[in-house]
Structure formats: C-alpha cells, structure tokens
C-alpha atoms as a PDB file:
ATOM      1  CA  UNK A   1     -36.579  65.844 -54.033  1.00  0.00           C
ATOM      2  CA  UNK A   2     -34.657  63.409 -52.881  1.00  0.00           C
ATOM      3  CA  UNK A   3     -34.400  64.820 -48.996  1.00  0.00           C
ATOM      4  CA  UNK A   4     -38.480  64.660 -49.394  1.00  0.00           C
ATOM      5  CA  UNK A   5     -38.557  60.821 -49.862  1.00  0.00           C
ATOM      6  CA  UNK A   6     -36.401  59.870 -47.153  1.00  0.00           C
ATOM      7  CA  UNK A   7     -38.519  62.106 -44.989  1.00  0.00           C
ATOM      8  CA  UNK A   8     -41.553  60.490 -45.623  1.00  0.00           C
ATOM      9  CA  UNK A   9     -40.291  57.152 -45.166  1.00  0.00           C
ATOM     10  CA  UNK A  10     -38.628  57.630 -42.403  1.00  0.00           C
ATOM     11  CA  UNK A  11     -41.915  59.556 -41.116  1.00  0.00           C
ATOM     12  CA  UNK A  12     -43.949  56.295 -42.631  1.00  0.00           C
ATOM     13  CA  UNK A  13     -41.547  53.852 -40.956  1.00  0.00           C
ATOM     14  CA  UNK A  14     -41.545  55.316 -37.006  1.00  0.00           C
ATOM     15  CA  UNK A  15     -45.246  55.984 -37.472  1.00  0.00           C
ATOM     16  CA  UNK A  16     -46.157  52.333 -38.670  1.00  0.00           C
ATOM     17  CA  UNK A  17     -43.309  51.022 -35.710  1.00  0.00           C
ATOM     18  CA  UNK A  18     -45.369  53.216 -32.968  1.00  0.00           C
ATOM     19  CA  UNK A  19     -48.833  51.784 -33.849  1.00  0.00           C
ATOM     20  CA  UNK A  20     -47.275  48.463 -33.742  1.00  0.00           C
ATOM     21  CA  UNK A  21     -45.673  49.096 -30.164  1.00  0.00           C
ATOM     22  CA  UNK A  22     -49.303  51.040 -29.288  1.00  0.00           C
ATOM     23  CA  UNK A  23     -51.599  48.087 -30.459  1.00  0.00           C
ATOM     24  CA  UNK A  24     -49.527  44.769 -28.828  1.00  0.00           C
ATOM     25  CA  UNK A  25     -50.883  43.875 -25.832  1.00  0.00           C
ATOM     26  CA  UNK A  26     -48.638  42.852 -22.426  1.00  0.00           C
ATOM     27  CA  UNK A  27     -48.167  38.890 -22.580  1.00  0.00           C
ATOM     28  CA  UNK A  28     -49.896  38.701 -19.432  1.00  0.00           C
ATOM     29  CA  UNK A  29     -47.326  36.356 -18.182  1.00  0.00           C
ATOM     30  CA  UNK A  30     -47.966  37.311 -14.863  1.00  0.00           C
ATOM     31  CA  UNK A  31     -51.684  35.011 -14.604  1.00  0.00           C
ATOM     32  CA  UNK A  32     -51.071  31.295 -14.354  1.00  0.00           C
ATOM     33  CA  UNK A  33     -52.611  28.831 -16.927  1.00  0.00           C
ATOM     34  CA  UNK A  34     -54.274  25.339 -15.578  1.00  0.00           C
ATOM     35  CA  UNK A  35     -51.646  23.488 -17.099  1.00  0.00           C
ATOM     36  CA  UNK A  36     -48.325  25.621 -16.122  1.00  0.00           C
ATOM     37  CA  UNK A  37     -45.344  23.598 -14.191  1.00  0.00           C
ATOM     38  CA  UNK A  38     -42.550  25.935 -14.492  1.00  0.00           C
ATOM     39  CA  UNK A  39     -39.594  24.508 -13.349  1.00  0.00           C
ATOM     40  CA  UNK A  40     -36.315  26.147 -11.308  1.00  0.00           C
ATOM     41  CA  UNK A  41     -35.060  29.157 -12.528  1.00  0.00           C
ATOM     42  CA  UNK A  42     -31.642  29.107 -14.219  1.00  0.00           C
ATOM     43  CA  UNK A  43     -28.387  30.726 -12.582  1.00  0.00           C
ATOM     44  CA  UNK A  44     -26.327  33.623 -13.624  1.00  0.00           C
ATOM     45  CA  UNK A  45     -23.210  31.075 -14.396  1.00  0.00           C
ATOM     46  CA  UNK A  46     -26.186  28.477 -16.169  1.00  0.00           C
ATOM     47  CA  UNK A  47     -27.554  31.338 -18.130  1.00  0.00           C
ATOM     48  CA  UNK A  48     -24.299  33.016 -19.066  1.00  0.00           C
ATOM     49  CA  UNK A  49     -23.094  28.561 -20.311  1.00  0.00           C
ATOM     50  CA  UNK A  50     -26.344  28.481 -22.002  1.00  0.00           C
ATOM     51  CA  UNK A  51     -26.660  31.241 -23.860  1.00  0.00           C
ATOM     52  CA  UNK A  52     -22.843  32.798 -24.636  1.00  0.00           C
ATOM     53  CA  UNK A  53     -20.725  29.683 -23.778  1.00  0.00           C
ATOM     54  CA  UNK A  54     -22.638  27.192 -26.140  1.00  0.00           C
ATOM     55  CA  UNK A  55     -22.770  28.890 -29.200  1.00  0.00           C
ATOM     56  CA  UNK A  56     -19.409  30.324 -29.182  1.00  0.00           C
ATOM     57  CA  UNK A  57     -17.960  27.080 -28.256  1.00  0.00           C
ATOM     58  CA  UNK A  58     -19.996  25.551 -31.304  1.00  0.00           C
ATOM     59  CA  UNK A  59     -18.720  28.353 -33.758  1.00  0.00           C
ATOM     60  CA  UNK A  60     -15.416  27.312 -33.312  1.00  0.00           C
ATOM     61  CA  UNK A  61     -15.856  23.556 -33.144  1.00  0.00           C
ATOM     62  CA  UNK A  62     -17.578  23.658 -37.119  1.00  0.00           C
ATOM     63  CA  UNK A  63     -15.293  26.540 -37.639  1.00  0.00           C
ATOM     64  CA  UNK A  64     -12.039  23.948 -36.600  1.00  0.00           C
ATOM     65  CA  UNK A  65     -13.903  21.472 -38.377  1.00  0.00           C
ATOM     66  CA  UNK A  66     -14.463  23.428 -41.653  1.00  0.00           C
ATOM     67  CA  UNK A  67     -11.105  24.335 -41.154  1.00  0.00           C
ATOM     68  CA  UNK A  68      -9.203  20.765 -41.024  1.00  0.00           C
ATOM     69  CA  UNK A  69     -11.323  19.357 -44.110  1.00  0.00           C
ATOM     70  CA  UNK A  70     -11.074  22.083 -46.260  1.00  0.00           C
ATOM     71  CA  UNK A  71     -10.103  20.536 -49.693  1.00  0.00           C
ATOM     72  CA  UNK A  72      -9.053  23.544 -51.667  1.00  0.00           C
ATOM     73  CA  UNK A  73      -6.285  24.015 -53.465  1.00  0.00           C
ATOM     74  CA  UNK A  74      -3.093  25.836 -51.088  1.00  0.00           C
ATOM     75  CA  UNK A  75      -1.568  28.830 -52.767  1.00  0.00           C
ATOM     76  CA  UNK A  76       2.248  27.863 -53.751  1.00  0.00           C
ATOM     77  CA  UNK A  77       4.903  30.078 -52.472  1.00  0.00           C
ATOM     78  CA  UNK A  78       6.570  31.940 -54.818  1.00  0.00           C
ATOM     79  CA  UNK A  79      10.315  32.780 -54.721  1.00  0.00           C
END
C-alpha cells in the first residue's frame, strides 16, 4: 500500500511539473521594448566578483563578526 502512494505522487508530481514546463511561454527577450537601454555586458572576472566573490566574502565578514562578539559563556577546561 504504501509503494502505491509514492507512485501516485510521484506520478502526480512529474505530471503537474510537465504541464507547468508545457504551458510557460519563452520570455521573448529577444524583441526590444520602447523603453529598453541595456547597458555593457559584464565580464567573466566581473561576473565570477559579482556573483561568487561577494557573497562568500560577506559570509565570512558576519561570520568573523558573529564570531568576535559572541557573548556566551566559554566551556572551562577540565583537568
């Protein structure tokens, strides 16, 4: 019984995901709008800074600073 409910989730799930994928249309990026001033595109190095630099760099600056003002209690070393 159990086998049977998965199945028909799993069935209900990737048929609900393909009529979702089957009923979006495109974004039609490719036709201009009147009002559309896209500027330069962004470099591999800009793009890599921006978008994996950035937020690591950020992680471990509230990481350090979560870090250096923690105000719990150390545990005592015991001999």
């Amino acid at each position: 019984m159990d086998k049977k409910n998965a199945l028909r989730a799993g069935a209900v799930t990737a048929g609900s995901t393909l009529m979702m994928l089957l009923m979006t249309s495109p974004a039609l990026a490719v036709t201009r709008d009147d009002g559309d001033d896209p500027g330069p595109g962004l470099s591999i190095a800009q793009t890599l800074g921006l978008y994996v630099a950035t937020p690591i760099v950020l992680f471990l600056v509230i990481a350090g600073l979560v870090m250096v003002f923690d105000k719990s209690d150390k545990p005592q070393p015991t001999n």
